[in-house]
PDB file of N, CA and C in Angstrom:
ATOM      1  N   UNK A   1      88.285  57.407 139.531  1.00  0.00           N
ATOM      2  CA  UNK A   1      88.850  58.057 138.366  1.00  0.00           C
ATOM      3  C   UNK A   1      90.361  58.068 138.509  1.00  0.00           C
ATOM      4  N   UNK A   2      91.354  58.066 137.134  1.00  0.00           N
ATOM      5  CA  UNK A   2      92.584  57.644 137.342  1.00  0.00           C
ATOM      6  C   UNK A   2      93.307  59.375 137.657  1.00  0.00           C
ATOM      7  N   UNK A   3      94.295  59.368 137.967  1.00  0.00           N
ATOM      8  CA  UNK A   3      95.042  60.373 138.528  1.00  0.00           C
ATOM      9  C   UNK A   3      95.178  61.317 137.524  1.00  0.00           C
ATOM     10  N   UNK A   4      95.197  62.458 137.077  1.00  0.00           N
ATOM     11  CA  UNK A   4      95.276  63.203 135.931  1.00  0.00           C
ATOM     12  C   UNK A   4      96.744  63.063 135.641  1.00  0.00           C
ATOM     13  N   UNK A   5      97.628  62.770 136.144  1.00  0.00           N
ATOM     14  CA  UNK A   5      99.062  62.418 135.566  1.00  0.00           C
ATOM     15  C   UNK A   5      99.260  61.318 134.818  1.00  0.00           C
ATOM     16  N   UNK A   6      97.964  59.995 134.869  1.00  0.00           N
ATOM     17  CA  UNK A   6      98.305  58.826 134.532  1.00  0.00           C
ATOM     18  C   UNK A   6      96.977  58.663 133.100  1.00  0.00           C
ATOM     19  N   UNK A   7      95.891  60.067 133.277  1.00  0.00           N
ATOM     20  CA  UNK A   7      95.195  59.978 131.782  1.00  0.00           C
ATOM     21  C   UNK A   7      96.011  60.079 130.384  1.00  0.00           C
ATOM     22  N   UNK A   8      97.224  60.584 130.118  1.00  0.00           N
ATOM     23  CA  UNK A   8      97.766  60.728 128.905  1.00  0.00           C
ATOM     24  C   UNK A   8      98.315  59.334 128.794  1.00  0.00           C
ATOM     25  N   UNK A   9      98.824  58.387 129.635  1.00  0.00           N
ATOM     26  CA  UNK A   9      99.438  57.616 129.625  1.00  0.00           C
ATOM     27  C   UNK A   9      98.465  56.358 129.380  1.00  0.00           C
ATOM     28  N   UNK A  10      97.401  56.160 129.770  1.00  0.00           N
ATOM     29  CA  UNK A  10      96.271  55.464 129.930  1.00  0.00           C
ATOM     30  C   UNK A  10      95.899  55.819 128.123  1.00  0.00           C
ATOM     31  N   UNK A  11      95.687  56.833 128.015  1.00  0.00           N
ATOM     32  CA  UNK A  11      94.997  57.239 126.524  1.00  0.00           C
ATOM     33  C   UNK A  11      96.377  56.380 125.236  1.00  0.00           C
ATOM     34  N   UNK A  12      97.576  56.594 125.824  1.00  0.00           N
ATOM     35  CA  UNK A  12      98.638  55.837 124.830  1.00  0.00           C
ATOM     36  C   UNK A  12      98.575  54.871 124.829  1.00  0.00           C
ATOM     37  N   UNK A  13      97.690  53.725 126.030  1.00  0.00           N
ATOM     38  CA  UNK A  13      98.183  52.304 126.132  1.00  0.00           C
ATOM     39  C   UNK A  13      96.572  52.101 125.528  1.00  0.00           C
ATOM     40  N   UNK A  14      95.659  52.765 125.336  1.00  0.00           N
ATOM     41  CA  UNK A  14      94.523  52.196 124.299  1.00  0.00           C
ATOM     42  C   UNK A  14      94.789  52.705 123.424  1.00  0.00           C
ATOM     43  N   UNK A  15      95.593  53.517 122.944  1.00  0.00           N
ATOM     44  CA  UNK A  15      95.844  53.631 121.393  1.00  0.00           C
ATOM     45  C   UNK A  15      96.867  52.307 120.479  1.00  0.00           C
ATOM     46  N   UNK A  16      97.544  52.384 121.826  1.00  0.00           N
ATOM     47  CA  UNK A  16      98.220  50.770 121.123  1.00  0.00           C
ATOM     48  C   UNK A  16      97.657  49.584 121.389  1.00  0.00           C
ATOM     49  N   UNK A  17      96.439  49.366 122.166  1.00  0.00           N
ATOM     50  CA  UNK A  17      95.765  48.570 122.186  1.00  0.00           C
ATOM     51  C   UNK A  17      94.988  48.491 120.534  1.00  0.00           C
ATOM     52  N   UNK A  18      94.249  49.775 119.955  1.00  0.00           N
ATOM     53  CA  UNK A  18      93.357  49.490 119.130  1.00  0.00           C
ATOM     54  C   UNK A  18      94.865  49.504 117.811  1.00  0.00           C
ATOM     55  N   UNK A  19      95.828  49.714 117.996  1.00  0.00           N
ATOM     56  CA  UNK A  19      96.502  49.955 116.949  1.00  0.00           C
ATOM     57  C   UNK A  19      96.549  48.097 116.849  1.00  0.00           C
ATOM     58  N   UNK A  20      97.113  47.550 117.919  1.00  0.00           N
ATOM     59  CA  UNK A  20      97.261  45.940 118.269  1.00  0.00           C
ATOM     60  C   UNK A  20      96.580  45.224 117.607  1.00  0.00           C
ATOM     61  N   UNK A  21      94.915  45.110 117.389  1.00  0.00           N
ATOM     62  CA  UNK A  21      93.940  44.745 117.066  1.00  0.00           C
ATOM     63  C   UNK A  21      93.593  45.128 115.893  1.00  0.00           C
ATOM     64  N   UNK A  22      94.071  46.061 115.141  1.00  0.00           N
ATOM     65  CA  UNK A  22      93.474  46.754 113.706  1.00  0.00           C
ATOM     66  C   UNK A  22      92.350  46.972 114.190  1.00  0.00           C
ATOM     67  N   UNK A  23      92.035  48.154 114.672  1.00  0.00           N
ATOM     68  CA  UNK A  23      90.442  48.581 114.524  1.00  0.00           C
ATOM     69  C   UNK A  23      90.937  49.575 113.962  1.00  0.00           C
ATOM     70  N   UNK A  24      91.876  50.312 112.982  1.00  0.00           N
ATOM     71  CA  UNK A  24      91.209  51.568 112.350  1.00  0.00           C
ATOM     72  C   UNK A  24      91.428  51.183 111.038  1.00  0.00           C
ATOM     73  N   UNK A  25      90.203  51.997 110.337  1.00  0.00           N
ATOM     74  CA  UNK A  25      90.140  52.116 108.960  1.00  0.00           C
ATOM     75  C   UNK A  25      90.977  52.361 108.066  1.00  0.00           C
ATOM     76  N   UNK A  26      90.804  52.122 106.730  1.00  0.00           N
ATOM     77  CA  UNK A  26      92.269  52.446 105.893  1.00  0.00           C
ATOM     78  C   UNK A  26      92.215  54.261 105.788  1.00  0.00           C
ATOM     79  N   UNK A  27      91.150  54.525 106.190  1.00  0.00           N
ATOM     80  CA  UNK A  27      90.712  56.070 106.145  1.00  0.00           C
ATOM     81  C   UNK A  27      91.573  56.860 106.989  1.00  0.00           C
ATOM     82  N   UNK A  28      90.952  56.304 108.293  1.00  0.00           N
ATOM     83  CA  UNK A  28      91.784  56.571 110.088  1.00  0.00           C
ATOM     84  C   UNK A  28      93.423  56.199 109.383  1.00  0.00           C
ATOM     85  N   UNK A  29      93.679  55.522 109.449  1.00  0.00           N
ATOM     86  CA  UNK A  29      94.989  55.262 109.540  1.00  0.00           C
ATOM     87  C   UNK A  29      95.745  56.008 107.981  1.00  0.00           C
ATOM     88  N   UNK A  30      95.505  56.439 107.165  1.00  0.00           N
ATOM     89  CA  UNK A  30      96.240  58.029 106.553  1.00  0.00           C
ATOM     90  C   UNK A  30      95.907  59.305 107.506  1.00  0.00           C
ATOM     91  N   UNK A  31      94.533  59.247 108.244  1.00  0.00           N
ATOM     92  CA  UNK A  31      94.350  60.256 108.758  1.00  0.00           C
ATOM     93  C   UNK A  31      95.118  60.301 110.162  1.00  0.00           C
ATOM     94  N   UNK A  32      95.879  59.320 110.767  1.00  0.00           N
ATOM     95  CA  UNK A  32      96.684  58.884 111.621  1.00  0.00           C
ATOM     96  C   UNK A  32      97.858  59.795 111.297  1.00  0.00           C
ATOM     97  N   UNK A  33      98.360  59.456 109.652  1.00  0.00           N
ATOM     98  CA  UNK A  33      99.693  59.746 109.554  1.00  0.00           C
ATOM     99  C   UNK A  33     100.141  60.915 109.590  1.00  0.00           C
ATOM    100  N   UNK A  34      99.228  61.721 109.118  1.00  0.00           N
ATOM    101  CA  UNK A  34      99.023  62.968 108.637  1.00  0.00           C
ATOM    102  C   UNK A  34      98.942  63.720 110.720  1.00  0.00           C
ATOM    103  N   UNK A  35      98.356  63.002 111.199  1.00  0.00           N
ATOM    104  CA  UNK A  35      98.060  63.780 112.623  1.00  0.00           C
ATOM    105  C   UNK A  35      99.051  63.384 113.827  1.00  0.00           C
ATOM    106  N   UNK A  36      98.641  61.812 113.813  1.00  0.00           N
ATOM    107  CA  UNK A  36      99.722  61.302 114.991  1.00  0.00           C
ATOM    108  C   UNK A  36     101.035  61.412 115.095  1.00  0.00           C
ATOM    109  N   UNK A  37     101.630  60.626 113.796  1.00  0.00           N
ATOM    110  CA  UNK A  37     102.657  60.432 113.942  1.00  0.00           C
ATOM    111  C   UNK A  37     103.744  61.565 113.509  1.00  0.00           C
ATOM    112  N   UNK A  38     103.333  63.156 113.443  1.00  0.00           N
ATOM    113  CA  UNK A  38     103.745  63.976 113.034  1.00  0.00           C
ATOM    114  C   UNK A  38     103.791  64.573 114.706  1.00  0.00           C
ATOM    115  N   UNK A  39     102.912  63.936 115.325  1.00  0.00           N
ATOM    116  CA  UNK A  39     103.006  65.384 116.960  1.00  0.00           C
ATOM    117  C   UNK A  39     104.283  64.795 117.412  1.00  0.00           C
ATOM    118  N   UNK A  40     105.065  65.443 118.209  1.00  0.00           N
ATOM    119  CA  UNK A  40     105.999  65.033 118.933  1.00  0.00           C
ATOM    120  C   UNK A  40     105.955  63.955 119.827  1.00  0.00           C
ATOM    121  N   UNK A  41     104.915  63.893 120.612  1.00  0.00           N
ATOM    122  CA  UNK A  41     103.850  62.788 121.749  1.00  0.00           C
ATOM    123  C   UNK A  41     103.730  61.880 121.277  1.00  0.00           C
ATOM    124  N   UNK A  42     103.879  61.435 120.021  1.00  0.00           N
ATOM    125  CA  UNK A  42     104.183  60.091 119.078  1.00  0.00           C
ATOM    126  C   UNK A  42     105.021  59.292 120.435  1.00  0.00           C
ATOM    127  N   UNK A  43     106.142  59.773 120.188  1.00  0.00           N
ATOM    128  CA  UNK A  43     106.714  58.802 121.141  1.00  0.00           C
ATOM    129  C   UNK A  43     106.737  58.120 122.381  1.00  0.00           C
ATOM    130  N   UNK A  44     105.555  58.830 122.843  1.00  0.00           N
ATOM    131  CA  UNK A  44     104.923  58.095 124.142  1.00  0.00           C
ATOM    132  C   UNK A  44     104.334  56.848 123.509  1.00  0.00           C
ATOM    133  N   UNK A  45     104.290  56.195 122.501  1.00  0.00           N
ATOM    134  CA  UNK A  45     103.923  54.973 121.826  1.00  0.00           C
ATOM    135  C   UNK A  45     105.572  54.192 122.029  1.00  0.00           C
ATOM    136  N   UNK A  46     104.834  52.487 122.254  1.00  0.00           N
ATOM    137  CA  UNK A  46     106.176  52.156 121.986  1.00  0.00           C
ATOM    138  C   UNK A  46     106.680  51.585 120.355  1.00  0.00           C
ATOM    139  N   UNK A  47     107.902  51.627 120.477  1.00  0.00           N
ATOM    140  CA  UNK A  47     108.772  51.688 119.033  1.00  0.00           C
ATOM    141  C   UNK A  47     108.157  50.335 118.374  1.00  0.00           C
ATOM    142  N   UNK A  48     107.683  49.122 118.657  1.00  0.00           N
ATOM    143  CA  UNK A  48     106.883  48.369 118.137  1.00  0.00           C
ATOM    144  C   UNK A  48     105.783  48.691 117.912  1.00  0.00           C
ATOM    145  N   UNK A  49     105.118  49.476 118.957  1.00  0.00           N
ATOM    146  CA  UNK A  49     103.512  49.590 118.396  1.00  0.00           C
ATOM    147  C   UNK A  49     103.548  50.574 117.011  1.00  0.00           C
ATOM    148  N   UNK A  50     104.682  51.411 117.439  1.00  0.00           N
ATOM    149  CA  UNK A  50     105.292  52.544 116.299  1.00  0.00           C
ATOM    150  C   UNK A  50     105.167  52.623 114.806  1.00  0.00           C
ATOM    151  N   UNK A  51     105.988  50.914 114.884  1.00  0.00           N
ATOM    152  CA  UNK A  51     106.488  50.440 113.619  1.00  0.00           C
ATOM    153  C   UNK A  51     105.632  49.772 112.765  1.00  0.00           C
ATOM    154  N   UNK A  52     104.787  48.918 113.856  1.00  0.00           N
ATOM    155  CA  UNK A  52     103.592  48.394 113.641  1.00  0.00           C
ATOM    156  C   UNK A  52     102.379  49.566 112.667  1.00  0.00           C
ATOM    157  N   UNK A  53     102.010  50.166 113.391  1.00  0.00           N
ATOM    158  CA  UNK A  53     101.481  51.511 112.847  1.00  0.00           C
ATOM    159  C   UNK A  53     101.657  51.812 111.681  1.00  0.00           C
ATOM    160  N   UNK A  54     103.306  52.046 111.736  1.00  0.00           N
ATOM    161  CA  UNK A  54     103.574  52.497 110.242  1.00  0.00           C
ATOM    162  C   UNK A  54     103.391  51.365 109.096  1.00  0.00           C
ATOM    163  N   UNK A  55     103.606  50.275 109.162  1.00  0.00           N
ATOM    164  CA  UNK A  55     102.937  49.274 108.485  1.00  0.00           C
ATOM    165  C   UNK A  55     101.637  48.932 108.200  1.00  0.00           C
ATOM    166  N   UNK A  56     100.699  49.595 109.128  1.00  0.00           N
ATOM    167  CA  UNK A  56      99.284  49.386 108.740  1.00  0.00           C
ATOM    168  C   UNK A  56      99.293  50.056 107.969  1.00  0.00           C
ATOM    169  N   UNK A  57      99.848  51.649 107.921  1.00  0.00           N
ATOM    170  CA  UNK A  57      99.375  52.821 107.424  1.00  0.00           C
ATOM    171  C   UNK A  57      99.831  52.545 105.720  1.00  0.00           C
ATOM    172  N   UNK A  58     101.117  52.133 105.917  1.00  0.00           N
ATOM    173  CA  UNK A  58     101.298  51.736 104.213  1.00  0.00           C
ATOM    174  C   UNK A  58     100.343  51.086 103.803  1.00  0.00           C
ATOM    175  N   UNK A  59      99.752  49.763 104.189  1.00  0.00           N
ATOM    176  CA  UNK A  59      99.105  48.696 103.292  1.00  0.00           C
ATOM    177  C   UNK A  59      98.079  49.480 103.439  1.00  0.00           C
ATOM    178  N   UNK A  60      97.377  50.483 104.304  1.00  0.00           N
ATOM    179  CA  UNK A  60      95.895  51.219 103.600  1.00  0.00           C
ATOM    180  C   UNK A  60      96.517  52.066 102.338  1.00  0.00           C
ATOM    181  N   UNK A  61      97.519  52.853 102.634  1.00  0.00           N
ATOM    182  CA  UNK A  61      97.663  53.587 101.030  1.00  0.00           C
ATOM    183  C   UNK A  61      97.885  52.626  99.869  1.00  0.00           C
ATOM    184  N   UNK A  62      98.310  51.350  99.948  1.00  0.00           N
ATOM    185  CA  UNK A  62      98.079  50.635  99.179  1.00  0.00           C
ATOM    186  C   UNK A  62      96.969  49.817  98.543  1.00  0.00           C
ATOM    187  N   UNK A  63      96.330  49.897  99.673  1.00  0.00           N
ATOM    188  CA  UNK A  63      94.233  49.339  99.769  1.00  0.00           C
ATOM    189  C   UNK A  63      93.774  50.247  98.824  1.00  0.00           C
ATOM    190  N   UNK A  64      94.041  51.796  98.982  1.00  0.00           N
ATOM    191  CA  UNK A  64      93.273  53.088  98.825  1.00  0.00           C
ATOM    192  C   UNK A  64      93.565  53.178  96.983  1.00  0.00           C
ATOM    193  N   UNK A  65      94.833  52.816  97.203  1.00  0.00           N
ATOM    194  CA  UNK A  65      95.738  53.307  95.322  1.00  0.00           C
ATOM    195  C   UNK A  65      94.724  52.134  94.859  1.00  0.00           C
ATOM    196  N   UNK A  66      94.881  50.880  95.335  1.00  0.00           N
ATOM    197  CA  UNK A  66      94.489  50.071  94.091  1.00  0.00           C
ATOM    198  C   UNK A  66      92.688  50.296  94.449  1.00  0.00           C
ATOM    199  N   UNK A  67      91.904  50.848  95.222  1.00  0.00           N
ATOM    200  CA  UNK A  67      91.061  50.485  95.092  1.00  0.00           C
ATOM    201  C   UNK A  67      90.348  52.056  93.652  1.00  0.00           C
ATOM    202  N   UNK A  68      91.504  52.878  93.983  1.00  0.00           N
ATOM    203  CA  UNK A  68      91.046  54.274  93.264  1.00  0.00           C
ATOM    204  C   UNK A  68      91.065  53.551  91.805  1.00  0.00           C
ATOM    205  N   UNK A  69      92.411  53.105  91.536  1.00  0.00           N
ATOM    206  CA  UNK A  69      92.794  51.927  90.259  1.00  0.00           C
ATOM    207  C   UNK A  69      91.585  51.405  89.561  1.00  0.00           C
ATOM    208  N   UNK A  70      90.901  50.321  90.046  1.00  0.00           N
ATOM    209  CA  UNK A  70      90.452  49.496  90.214  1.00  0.00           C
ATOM    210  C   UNK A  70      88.744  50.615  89.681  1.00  0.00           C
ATOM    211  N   UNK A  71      88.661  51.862  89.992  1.00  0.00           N
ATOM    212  CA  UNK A  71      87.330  52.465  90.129  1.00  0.00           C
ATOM    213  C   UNK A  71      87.427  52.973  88.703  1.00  0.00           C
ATOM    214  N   UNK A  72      88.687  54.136  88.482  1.00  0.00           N
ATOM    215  CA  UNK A  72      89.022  54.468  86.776  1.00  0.00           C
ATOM    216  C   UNK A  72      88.917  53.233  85.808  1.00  0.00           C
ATOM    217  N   UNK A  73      89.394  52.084  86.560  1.00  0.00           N
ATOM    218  CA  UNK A  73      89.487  50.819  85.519  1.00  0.00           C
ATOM    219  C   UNK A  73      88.098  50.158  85.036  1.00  0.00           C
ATOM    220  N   UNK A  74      86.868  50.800  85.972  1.00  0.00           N
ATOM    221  CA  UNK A  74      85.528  50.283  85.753  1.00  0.00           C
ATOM    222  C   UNK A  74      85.059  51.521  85.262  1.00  0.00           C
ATOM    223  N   UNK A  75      85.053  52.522  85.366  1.00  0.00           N
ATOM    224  CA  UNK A  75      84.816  53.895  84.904  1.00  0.00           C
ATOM    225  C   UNK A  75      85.255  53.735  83.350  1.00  0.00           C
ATOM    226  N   UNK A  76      86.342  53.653  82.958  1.00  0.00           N
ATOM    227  CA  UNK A  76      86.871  53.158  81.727  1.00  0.00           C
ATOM    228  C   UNK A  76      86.336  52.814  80.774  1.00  0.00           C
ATOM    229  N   UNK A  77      85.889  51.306  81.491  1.00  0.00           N
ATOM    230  CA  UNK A  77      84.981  50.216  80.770  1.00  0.00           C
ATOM    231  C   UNK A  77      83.356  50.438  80.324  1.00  0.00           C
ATOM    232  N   UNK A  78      83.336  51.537  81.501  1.00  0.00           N
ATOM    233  CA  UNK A  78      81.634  52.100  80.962  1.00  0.00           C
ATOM    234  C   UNK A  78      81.366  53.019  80.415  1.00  0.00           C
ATOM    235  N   UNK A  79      82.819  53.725  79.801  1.00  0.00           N
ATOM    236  CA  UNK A  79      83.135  54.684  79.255  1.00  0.00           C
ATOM    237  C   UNK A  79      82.565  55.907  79.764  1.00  0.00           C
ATOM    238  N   UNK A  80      82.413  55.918  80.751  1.00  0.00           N
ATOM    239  CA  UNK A  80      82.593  57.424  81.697  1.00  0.00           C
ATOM    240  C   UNK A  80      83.295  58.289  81.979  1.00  0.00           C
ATOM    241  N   UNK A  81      85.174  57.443  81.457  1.00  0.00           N
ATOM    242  CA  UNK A  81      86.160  58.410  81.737  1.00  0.00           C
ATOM    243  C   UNK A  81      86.825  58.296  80.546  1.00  0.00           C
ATOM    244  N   UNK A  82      87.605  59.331  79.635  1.00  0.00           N
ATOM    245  CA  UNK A  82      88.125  59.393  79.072  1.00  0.00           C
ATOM    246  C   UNK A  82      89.684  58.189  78.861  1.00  0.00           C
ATOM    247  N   UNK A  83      90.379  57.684  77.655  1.00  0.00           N
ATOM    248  CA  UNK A  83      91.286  56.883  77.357  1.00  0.00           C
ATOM    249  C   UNK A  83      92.557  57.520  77.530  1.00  0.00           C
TER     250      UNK A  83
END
Protein backbone atom coordinates (compact mmCIF):
# COMPACT_ATOMS: atom_id res chain seq x y z
CA UNK A 1 0.00 0.00 0.00
CA UNK A 2 1.30 3.52 -1.03
CA UNK A 3 2.46 5.87 1.81
CA UNK A 4 -0.49 8.00 3.08
CA UNK A 5 1.49 11.17 2.02
CA UNK A 6 1.66 9.97 -1.59
CA UNK A 7 -2.49 8.84 -1.71
CA UNK A 8 -3.65 12.51 -2.52
CA UNK A 9 -1.06 12.75 -5.02
CA UNK A 10 -1.65 9.30 -6.61
CA UNK A 11 -5.60 10.20 -6.58
CA UNK A 12 -4.48 13.66 -8.79
CA UNK A 13 -2.38 11.71 -11.27
CA UNK A 14 -5.64 9.35 -12.04
CA UNK A 15 -7.73 12.16 -12.21
CA UNK A 16 -5.63 13.50 -14.97
CA UNK A 17 -5.25 10.32 -16.29
CA UNK A 18 -9.19 9.86 -16.79
CA UNK A 19 -9.41 13.63 -17.56
CA UNK A 20 -6.49 12.57 -20.52
CA UNK A 21 -8.68 9.93 -21.97
CA UNK A 22 -12.26 11.57 -21.75
CA UNK A 23 -13.90 9.13 -19.60
CA UNK A 24 -16.30 11.58 -18.03
CA UNK A 25 -19.66 12.30 -19.08
CA UNK A 26 -21.03 15.56 -20.33
CA UNK A 27 -23.02 15.14 -16.93
CA UNK A 28 -19.62 14.47 -14.70
CA UNK A 29 -17.89 17.08 -16.27
CA UNK A 30 -20.58 20.23 -15.29
CA UNK A 31 -20.71 18.28 -12.20
CA UNK A 32 -16.78 18.63 -12.19
CA UNK A 33 -17.14 22.35 -12.55
CA UNK A 34 -19.40 23.08 -10.10
CA UNK A 35 -17.15 20.75 -7.47
CA UNK A 36 -13.54 20.43 -8.63
CA UNK A 37 -12.49 23.15 -10.04
CA UNK A 38 -13.97 25.47 -7.39
CA UNK A 39 -11.87 23.52 -4.27
CA UNK A 40 -8.67 25.11 -3.81
CA UNK A 41 -6.77 21.42 -4.36
CA UNK A 42 -7.63 22.11 -8.01
CA UNK A 43 -4.25 23.01 -8.31
CA UNK A 44 -2.61 19.96 -7.44
CA UNK A 45 -3.72 19.25 -11.23
CA UNK A 46 -1.37 20.31 -13.75
CA UNK A 47 -2.12 23.69 -15.68
CA UNK A 48 -2.53 21.53 -18.93
CA UNK A 49 -4.54 18.88 -17.56
CA UNK A 50 -6.34 22.15 -16.03
CA UNK A 51 -6.98 23.75 -19.20
CA UNK A 52 -7.69 20.70 -20.85
CA UNK A 53 -10.57 20.12 -18.36
CA UNK A 54 -11.86 23.32 -18.82
CA UNK A 55 -12.32 22.64 -22.45
CA UNK A 56 -14.06 19.44 -22.05
CA UNK A 57 -16.32 21.06 -19.64
CA UNK A 58 -17.38 23.80 -22.20
CA UNK A 59 -18.07 21.48 -25.20
CA UNK A 60 -20.45 19.31 -22.67
CA UNK A 61 -22.40 22.61 -21.87
CA UNK A 62 -22.49 22.95 -25.36
CA UNK A 63 -23.54 19.04 -26.04
CA UNK A 64 -26.18 19.69 -23.12
CA UNK A 65 -27.68 23.39 -24.69
CA UNK A 66 -28.05 21.95 -28.06
CA UNK A 67 -29.21 18.70 -27.05
CA UNK A 68 -32.05 20.56 -24.57
CA UNK A 69 -32.56 22.70 -28.13
CA UNK A 70 -32.89 20.04 -30.18
CA UNK A 71 -35.70 18.25 -27.44
CA UNK A 72 -38.15 21.72 -27.33
CA UNK A 73 -37.50 21.64 -31.16
CA UNK A 74 -39.17 18.01 -31.33
CA UNK A 75 -41.55 18.79 -28.50
CA UNK A 76 -42.65 21.73 -30.74
CA UNK A 77 -43.25 19.71 -33.69
CA UNK A 78 -45.55 17.29 -31.77
CA UNK A 79 -47.05 20.05 -30.37
CA UNK A 80 -46.50 19.29 -26.78
CA UNK A 81 -44.99 22.59 -26.07
CA UNK A 82 -46.39 25.71 -26.55
CA UNK A 83 -45.12 28.46 -29.73
Amino acid sequence: MAAPSTLPRTAFQNFENLVLIGSFTDRELVDLQDVMLRNPEQTAISSAVYRLLLEQIEAAERRIAAAAAAAVRRARRAGMVGR
